[in-house]
PDB file of N, CA and C in Angstrom:
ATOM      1  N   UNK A   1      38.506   2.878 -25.932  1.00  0.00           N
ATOM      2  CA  UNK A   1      37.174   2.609 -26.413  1.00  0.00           C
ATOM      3  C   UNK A   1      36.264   2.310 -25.219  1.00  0.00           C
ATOM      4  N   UNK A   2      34.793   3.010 -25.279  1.00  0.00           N
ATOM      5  CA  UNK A   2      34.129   2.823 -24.012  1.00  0.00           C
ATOM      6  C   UNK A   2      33.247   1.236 -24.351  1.00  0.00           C
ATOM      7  N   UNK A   3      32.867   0.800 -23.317  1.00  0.00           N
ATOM      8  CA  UNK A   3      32.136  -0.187 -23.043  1.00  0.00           C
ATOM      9  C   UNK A   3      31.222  -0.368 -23.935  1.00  0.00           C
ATOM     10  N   UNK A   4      30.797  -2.090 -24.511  1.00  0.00           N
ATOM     11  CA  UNK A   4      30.042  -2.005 -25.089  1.00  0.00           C
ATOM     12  C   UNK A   4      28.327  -2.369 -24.454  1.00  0.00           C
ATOM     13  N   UNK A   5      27.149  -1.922 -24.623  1.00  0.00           N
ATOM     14  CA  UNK A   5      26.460  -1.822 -23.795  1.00  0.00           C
ATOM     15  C   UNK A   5      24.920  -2.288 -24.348  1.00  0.00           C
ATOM     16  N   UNK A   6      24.211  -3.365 -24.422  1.00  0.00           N
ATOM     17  CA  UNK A   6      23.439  -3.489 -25.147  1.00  0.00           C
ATOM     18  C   UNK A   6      22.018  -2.974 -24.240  1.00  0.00           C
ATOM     19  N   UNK A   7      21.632  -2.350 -25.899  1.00  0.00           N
ATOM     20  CA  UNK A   7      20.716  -1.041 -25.423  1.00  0.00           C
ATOM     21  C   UNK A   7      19.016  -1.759 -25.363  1.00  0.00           C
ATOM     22  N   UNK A   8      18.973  -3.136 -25.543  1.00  0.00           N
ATOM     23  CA  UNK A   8      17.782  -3.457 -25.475  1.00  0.00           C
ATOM     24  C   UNK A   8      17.453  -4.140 -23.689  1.00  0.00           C
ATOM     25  N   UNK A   9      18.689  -4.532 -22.848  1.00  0.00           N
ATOM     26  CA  UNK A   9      18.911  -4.781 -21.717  1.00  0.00           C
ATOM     27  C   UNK A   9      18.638  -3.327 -20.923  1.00  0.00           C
ATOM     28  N   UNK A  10      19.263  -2.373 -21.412  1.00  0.00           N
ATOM     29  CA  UNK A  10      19.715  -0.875 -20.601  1.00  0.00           C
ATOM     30  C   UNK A  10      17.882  -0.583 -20.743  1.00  0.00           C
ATOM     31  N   UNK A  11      17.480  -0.636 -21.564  1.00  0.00           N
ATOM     32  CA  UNK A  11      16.375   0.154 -21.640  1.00  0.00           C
ATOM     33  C   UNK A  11      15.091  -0.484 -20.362  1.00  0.00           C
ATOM     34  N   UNK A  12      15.603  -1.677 -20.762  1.00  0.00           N
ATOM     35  CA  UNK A  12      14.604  -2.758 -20.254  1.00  0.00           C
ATOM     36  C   UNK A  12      14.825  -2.554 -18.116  1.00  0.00           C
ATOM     37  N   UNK A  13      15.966  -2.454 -18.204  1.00  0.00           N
ATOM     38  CA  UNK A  13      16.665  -2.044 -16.386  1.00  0.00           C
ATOM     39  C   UNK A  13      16.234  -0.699 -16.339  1.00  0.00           C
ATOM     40  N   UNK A  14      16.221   0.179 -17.414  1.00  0.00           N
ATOM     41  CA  UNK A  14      15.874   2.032 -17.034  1.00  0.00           C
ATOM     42  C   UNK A  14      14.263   1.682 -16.396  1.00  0.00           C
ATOM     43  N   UNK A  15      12.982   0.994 -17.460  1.00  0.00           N
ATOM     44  CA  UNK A  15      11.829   0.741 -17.427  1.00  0.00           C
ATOM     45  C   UNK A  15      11.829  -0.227 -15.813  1.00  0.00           C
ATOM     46  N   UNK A  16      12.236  -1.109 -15.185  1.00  0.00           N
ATOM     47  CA  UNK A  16      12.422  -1.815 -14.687  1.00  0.00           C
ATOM     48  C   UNK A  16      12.419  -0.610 -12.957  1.00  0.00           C
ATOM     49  N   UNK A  17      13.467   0.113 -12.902  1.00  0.00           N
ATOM     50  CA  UNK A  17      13.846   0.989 -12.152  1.00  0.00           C
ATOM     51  C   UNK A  17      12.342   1.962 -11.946  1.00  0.00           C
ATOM     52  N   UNK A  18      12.408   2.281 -12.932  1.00  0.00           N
ATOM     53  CA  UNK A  18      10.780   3.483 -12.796  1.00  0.00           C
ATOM     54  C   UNK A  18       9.816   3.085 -12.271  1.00  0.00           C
ATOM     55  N   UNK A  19       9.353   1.224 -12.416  1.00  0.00           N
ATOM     56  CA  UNK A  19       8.724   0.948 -12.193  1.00  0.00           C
ATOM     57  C   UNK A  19       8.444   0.862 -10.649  1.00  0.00           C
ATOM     58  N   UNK A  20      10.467   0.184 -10.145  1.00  0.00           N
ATOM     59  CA  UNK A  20      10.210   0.555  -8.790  1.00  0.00           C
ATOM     60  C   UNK A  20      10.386   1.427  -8.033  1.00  0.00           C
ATOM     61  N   UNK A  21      10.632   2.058  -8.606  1.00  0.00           N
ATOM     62  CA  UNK A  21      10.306   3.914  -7.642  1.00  0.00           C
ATOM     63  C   UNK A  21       8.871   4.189  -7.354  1.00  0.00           C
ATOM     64  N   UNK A  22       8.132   4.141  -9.148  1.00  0.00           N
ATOM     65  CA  UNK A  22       7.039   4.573  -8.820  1.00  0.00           C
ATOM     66  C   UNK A  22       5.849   3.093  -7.776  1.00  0.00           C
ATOM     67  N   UNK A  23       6.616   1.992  -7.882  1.00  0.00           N
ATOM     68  CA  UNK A  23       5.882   1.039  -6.567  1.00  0.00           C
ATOM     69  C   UNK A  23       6.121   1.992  -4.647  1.00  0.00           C
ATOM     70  N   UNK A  24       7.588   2.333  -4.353  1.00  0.00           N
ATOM     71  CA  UNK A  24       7.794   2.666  -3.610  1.00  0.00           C
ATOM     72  C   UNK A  24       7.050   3.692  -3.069  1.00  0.00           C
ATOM     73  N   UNK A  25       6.793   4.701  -4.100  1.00  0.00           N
ATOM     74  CA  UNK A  25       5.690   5.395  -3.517  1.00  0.00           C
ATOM     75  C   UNK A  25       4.320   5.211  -3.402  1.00  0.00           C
ATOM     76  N   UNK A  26       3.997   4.238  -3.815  1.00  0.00           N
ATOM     77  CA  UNK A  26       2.461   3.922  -4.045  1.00  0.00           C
ATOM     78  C   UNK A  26       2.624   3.233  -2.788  1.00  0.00           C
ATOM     79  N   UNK A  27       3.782   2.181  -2.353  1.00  0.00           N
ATOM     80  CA  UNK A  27       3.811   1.594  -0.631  1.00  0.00           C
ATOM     81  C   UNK A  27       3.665   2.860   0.256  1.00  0.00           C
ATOM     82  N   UNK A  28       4.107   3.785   0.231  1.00  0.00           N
ATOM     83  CA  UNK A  28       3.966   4.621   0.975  1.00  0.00           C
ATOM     84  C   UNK A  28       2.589   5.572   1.111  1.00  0.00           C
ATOM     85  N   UNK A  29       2.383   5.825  -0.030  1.00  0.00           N
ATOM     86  CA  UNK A  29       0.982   6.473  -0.036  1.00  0.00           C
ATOM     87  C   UNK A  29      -0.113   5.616   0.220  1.00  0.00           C
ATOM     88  N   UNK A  30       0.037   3.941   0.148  1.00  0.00           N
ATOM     89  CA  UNK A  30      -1.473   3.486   0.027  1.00  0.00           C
ATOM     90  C   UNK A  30      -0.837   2.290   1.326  1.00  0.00           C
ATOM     91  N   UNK A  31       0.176   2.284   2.259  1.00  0.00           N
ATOM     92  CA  UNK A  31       0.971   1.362   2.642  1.00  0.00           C
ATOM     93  C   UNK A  31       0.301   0.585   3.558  1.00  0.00           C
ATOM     94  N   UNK A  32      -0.755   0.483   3.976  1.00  0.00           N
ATOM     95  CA  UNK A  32      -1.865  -0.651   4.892  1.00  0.00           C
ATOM     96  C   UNK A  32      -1.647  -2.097   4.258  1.00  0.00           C
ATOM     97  N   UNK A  33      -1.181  -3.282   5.266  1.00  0.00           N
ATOM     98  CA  UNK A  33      -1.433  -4.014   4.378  1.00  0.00           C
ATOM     99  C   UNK A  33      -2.969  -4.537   5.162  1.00  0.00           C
ATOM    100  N   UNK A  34      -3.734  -5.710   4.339  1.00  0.00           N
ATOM    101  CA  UNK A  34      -4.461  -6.280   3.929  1.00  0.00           C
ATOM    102  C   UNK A  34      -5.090  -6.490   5.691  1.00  0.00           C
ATOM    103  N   UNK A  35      -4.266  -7.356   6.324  1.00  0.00           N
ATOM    104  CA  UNK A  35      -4.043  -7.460   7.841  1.00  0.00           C
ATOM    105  C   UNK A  35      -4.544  -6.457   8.866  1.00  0.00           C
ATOM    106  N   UNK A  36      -3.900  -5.561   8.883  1.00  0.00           N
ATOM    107  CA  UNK A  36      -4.011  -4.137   9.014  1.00  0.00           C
ATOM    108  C   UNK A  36      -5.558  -3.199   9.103  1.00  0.00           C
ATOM    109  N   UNK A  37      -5.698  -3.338   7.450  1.00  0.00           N
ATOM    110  CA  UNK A  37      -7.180  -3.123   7.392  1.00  0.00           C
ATOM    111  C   UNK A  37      -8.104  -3.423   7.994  1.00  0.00           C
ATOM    112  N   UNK A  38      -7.911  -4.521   7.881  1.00  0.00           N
ATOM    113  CA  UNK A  38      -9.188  -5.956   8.764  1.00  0.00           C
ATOM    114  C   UNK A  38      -9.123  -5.448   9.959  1.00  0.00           C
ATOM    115  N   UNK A  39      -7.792  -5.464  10.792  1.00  0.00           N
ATOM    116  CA  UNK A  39      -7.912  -4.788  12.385  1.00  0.00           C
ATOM    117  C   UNK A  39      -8.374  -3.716  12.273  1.00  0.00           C
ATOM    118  N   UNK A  40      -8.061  -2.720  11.142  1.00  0.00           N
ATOM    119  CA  UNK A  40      -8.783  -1.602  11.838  1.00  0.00           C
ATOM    120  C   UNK A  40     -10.355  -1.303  11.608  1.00  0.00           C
ATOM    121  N   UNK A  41     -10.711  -2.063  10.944  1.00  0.00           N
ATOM    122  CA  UNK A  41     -12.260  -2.540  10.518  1.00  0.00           C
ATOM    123  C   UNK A  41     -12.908  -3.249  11.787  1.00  0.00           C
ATOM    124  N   UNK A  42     -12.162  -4.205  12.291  1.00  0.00           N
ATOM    125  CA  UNK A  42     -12.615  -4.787  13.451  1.00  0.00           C
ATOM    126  C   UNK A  42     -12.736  -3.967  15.193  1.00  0.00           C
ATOM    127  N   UNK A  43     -11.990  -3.585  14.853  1.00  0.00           N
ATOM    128  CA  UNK A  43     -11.678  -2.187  15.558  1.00  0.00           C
ATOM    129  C   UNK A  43     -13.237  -1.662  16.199  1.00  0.00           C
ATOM    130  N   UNK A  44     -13.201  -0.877  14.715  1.00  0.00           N
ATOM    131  CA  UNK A  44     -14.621   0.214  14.422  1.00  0.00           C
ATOM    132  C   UNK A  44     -15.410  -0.578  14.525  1.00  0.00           C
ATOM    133  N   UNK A  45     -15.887  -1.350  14.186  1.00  0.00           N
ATOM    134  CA  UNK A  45     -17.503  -2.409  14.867  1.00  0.00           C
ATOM    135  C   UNK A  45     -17.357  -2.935  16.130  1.00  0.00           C
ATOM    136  N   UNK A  46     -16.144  -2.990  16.428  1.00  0.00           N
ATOM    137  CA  UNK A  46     -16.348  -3.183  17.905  1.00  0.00           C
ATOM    138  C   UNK A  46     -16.974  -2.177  19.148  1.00  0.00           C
ATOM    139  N   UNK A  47     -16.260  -1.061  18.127  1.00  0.00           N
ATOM    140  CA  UNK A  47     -16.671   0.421  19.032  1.00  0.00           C
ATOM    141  C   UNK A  47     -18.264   0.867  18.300  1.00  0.00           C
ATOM    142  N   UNK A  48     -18.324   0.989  17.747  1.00  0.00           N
ATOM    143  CA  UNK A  48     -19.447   0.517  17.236  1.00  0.00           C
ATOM    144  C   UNK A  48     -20.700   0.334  17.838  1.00  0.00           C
ATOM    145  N   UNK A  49     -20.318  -1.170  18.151  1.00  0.00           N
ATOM    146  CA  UNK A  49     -21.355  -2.240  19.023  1.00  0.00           C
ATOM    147  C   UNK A  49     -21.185  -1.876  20.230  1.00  0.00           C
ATOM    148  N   UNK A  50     -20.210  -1.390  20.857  1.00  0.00           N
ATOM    149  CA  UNK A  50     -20.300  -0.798  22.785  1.00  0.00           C
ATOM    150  C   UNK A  50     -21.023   0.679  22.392  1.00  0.00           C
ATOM    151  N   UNK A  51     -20.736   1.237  21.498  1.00  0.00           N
ATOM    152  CA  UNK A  51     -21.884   2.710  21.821  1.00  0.00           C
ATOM    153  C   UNK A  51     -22.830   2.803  21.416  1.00  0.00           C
ATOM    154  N   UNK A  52     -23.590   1.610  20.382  1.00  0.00           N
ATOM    155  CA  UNK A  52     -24.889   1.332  20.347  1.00  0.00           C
ATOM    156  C   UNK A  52     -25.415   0.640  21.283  1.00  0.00           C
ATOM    157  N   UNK A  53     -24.349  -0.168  22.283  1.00  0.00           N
ATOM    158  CA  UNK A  53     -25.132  -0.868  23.518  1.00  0.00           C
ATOM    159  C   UNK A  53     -25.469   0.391  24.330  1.00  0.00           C
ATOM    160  N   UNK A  54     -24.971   1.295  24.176  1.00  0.00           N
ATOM    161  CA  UNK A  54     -25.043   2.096  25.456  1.00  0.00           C
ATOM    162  C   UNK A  54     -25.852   3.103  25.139  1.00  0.00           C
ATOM    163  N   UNK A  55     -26.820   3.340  24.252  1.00  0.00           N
ATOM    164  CA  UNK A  55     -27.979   4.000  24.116  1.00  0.00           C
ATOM    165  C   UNK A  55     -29.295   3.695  24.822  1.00  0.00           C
ATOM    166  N   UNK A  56     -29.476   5.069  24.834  1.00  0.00           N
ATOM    167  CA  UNK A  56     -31.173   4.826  25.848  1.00  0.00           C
ATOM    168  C   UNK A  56     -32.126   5.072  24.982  1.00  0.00           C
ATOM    169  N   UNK A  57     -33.140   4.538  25.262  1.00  0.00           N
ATOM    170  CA  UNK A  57     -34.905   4.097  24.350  1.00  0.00           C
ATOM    171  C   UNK A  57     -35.540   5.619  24.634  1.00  0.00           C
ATOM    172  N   UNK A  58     -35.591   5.712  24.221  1.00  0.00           N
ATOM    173  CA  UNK A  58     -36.584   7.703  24.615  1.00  0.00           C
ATOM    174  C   UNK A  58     -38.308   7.069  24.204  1.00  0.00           C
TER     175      UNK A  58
END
């Protein structure tokens, strides 16, 4: 006799699983964290602010 297997647990671990697959790819496709951003935001206004210093008045 095979195992007995309760199907309101199984379903709940199948849903559970999908969920983290489909997280795994969303880390990967959207994977910047928060940190990250900010530097690279800080970044760009920095560069920014040196090549607007370095414009001439016509």
């Amino acid at each position: 006799m095979g195992e007995i297997v309760n199907l309101n647990r199984f379903r709940k671990r199948k849903a559970k699983d999908g969920e983290a697959r489909e997280a795994d790819a969303n880390r990967i496709k959207f994977g910047r964290t928060k940190a990250e951003k900010k530097l690279s935001e800080a970044e760009q206004a920095l560069a920014d602010k040196s090549l607007d210093g370095h414009k001439r008045e016509d």
